[in-house]
C-alpha atoms as a PDB file:
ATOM      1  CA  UNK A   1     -37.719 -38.116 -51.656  1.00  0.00           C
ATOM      2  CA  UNK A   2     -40.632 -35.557 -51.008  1.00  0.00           C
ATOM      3  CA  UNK A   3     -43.565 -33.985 -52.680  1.00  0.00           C
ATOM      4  CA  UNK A   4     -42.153 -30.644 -54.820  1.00  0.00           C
ATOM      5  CA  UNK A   5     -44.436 -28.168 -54.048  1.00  0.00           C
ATOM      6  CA  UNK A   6     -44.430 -26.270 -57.563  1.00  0.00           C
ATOM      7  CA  UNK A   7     -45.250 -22.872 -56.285  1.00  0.00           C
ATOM      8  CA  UNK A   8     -42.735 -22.589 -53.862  1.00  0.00           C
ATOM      9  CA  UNK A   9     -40.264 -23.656 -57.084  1.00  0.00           C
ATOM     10  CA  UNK A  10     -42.321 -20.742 -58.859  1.00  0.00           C
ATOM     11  CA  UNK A  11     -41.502 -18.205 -56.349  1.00  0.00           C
ATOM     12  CA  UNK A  12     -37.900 -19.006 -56.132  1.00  0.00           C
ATOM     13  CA  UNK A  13     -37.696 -18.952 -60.575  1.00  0.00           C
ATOM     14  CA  UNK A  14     -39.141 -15.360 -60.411  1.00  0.00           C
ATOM     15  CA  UNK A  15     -36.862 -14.639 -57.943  1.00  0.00           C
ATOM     16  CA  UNK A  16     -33.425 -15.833 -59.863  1.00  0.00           C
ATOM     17  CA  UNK A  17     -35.482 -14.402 -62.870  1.00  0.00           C
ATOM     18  CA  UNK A  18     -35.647 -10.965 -61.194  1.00  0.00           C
ATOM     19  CA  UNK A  19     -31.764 -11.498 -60.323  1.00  0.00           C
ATOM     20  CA  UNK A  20     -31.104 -12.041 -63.958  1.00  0.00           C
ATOM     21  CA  UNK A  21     -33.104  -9.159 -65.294  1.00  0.00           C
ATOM     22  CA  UNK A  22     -30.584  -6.262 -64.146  1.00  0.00           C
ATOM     23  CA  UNK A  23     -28.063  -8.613 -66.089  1.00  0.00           C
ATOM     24  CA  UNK A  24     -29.796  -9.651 -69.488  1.00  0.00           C
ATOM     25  CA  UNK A  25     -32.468  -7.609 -70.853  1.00  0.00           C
ATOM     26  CA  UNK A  26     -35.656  -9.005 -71.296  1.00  0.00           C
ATOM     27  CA  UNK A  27     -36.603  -9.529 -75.040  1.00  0.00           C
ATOM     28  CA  UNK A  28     -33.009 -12.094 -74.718  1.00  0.00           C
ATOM     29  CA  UNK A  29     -35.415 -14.324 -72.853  1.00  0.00           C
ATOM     30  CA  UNK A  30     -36.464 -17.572 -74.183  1.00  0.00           C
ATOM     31  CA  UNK A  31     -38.750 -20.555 -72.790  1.00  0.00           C
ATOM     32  CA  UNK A  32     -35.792 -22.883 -72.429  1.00  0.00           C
ATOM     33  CA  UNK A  33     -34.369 -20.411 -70.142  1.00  0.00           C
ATOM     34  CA  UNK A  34     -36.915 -19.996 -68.187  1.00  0.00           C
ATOM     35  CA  UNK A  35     -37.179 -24.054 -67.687  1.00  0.00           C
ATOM     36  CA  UNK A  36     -33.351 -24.241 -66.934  1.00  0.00           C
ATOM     37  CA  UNK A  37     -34.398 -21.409 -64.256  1.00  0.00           C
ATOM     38  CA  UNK A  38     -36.941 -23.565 -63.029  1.00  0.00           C
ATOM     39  CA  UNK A  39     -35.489 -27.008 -62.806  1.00  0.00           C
ATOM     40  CA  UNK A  40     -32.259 -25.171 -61.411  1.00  0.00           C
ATOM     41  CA  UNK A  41     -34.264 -23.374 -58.537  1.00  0.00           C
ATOM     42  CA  UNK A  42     -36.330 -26.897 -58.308  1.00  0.00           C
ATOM     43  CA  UNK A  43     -33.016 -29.278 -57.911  1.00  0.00           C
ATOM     44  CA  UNK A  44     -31.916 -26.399 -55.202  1.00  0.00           C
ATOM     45  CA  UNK A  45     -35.062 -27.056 -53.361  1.00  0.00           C
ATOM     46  CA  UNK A  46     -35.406 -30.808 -53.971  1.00  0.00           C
ATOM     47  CA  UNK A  47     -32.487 -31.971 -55.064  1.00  0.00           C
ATOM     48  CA  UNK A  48     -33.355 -36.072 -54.938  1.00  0.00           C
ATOM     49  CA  UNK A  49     -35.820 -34.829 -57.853  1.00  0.00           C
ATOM     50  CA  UNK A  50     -35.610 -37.058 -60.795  1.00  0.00           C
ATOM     51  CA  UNK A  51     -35.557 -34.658 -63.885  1.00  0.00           C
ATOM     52  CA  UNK A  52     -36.361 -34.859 -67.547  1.00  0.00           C
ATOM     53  CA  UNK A  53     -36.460 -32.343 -69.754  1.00  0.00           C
ATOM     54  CA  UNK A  54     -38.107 -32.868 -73.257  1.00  0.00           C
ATOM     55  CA  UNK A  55     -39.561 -35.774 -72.370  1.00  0.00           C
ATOM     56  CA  UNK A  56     -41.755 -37.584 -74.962  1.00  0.00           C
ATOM     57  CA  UNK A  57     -42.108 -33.973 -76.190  1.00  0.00           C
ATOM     58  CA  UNK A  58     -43.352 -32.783 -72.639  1.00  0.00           C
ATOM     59  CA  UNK A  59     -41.284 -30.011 -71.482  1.00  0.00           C
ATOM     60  CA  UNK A  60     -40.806 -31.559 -68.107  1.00  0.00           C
ATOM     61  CA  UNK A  61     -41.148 -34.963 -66.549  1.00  0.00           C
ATOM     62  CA  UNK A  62     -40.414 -34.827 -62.652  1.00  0.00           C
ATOM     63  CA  UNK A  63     -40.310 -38.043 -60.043  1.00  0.00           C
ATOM     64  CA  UNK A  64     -41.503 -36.870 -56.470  1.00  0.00           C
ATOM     65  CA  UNK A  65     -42.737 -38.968 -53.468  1.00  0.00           C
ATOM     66  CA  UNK A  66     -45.657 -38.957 -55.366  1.00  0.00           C
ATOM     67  CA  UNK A  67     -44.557 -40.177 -58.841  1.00  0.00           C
ATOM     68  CA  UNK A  68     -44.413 -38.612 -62.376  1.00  0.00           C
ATOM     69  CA  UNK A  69     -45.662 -35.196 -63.011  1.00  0.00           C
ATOM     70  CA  UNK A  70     -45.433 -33.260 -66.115  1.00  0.00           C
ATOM     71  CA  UNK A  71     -45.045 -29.867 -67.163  1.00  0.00           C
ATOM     72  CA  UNK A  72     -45.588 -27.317 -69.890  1.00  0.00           C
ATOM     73  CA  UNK A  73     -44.068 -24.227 -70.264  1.00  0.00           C
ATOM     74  CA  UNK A  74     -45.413 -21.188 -72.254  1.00  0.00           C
ATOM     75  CA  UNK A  75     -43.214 -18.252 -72.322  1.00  0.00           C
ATOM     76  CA  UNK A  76     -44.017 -15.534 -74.537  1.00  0.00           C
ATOM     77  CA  UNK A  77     -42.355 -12.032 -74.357  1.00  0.00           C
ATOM     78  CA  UNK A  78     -43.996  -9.472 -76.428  1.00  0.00           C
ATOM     79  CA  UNK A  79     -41.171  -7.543 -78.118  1.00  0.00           C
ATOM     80  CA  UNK A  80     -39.688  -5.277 -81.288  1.00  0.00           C
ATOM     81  CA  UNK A  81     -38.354  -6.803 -84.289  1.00  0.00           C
ATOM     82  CA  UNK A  82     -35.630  -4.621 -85.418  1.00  0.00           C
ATOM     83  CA  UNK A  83     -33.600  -4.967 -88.719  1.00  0.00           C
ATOM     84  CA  UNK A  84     -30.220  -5.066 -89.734  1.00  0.00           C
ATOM     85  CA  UNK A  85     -29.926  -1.103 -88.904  1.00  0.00           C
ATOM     86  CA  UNK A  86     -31.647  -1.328 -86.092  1.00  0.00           C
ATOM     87  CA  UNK A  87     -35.045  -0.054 -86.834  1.00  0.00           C
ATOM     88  CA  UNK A  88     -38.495  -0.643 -85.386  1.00  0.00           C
ATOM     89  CA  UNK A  89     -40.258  -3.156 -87.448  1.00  0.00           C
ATOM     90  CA  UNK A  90     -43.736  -5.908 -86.467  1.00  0.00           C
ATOM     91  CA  UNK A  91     -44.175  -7.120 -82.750  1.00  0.00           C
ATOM     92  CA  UNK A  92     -43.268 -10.455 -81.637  1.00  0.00           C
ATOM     93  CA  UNK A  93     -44.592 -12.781 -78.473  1.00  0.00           C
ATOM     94  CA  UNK A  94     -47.928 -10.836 -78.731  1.00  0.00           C
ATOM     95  CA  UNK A  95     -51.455 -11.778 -78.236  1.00  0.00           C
ATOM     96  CA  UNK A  96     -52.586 -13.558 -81.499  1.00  0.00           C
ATOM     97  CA  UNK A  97     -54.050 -16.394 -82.878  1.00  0.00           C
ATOM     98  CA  UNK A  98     -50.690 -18.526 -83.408  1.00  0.00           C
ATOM     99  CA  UNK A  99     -49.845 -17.507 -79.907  1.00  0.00           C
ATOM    100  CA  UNK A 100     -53.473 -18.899 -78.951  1.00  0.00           C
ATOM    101  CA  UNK A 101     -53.567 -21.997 -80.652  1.00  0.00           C
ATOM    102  CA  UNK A 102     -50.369 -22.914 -79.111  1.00  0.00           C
ATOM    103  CA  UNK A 103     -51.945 -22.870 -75.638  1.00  0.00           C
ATOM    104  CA  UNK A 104     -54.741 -25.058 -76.486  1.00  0.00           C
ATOM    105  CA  UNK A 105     -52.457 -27.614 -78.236  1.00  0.00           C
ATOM    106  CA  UNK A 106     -50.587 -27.714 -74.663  1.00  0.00           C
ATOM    107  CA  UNK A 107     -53.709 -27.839 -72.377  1.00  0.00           C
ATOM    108  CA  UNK A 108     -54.845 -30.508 -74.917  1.00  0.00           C
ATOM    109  CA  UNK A 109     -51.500 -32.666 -74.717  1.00  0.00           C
ATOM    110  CA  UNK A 110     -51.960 -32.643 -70.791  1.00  0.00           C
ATOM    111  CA  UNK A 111     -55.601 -33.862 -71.688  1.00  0.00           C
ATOM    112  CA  UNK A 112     -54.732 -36.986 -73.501  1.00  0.00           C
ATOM    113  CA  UNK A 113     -51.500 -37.675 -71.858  1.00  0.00           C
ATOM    114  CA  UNK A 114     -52.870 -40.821 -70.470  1.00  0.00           C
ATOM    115  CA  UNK A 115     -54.223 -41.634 -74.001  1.00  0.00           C
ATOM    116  CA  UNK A 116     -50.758 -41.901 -75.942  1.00  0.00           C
ATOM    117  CA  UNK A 117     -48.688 -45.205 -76.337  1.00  0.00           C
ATOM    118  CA  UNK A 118     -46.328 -44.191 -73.523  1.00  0.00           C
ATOM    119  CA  UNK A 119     -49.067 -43.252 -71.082  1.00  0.00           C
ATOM    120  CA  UNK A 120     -51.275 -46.569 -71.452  1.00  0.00           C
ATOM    121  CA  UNK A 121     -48.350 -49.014 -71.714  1.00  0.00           C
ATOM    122  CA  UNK A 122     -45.932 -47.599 -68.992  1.00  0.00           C
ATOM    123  CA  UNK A 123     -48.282 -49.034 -66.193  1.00  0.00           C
ATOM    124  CA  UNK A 124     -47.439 -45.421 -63.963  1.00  0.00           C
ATOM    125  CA  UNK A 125     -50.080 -42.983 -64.329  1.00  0.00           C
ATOM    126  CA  UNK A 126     -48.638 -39.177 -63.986  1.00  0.00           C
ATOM    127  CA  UNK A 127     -49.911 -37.895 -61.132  1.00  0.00           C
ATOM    128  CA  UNK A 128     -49.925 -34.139 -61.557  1.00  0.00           C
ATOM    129  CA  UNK A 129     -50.173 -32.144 -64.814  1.00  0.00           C
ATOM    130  CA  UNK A 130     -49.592 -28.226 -64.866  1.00  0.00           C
ATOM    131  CA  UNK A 131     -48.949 -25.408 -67.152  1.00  0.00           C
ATOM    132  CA  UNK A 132     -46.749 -22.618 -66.289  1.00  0.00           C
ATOM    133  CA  UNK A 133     -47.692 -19.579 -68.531  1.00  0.00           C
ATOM    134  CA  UNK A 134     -44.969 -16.569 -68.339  1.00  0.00           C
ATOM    135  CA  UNK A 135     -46.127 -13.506 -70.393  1.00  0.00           C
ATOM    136  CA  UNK A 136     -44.592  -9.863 -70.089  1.00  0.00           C
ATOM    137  CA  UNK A 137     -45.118  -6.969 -72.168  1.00  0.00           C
ATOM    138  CA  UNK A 138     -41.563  -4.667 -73.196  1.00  0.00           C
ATOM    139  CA  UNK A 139     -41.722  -1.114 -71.545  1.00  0.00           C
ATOM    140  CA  UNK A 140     -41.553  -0.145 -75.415  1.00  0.00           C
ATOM    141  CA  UNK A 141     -45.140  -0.791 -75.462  1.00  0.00           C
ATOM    142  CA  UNK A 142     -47.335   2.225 -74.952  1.00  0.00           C
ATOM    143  CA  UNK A 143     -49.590   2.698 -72.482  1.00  0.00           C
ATOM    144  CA  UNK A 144     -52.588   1.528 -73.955  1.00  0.00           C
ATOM    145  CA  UNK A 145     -51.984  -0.006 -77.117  1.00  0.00           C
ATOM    146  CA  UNK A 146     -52.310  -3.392 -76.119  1.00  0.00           C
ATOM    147  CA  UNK A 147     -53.825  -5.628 -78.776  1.00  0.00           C
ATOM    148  CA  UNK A 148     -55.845  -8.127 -77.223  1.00  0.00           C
ATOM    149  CA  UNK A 149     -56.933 -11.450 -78.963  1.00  0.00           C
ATOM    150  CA  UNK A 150     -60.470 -13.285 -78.799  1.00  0.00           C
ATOM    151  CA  UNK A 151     -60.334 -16.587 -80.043  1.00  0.00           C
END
């Protein structure tokens, strides 16, 4: 078993990402699928990799040469919601205090992972910690119009 080297799994998920794109449009994009892209290009790469998904409500747990690493995922595609007859309605994935708080929670949770009942009394520390933040904007969205959010 060797070290993953997470941005080289990275670069290989955008690729099969890109791939998928001209197949399934965007907005049909979820986190999960963007882990299974990851652990599949990761497993292609490494494939002696121990993998957990969901893991003690991390999105991740991975076993290299070095031991356990964890990671979050944050995925957010900023799209239309469209009713039943297929009209425009309010934005989704956006910039936004719900959107915001979410991060922190997930920065904090690979904080205190140490701190929890499975981190103290597993006797392994994890070794690595990372969050992987996808974002893309819908070419729906008009030049300009961003919305931005200040927390």
């Amino acid at each position: 078993m060797i070290k993953v080297n997470v941005p080289d799994v990275l670069r290989r998920t955008w690729g099969q990402f890109s791939d998928e794109l001209s197949r399934t449009p965007l907005p049909h994009f979820t986190e999960s699928v963007f882990r299974f892209l990851f652990v599949r290009s990761m497993l292609e790469l490494y494939p002696d990799t121990r993998c957990e998904t969901e893991w003690q409500r991390c999105d991740l747990l991975f076993f290299d040469s070095i031991g356990p690493s964890i990671i979050e995922f944050k995925f957010y595609v900023h799209s239309r919601h469209k009713d039943f007859a297929g009209n425009h309605r309010g934005w989704k994935g956006g910039a936004g205090k719900k959107n915001f708080e979410e991060f922190c929670g997930c920065v904090q949770k690979l904080v205190n992972l140490d701190n929890l009942r499975w981190g103290r009394d597993c006797g392994v520390n994890v070794k690595n910690r990372y969050l992987i933040l996808a974002y893309a904007n819908t070419s729906e969205r008009k030049k300009g119009s961003i919305r931005h959010y200040r927390g």
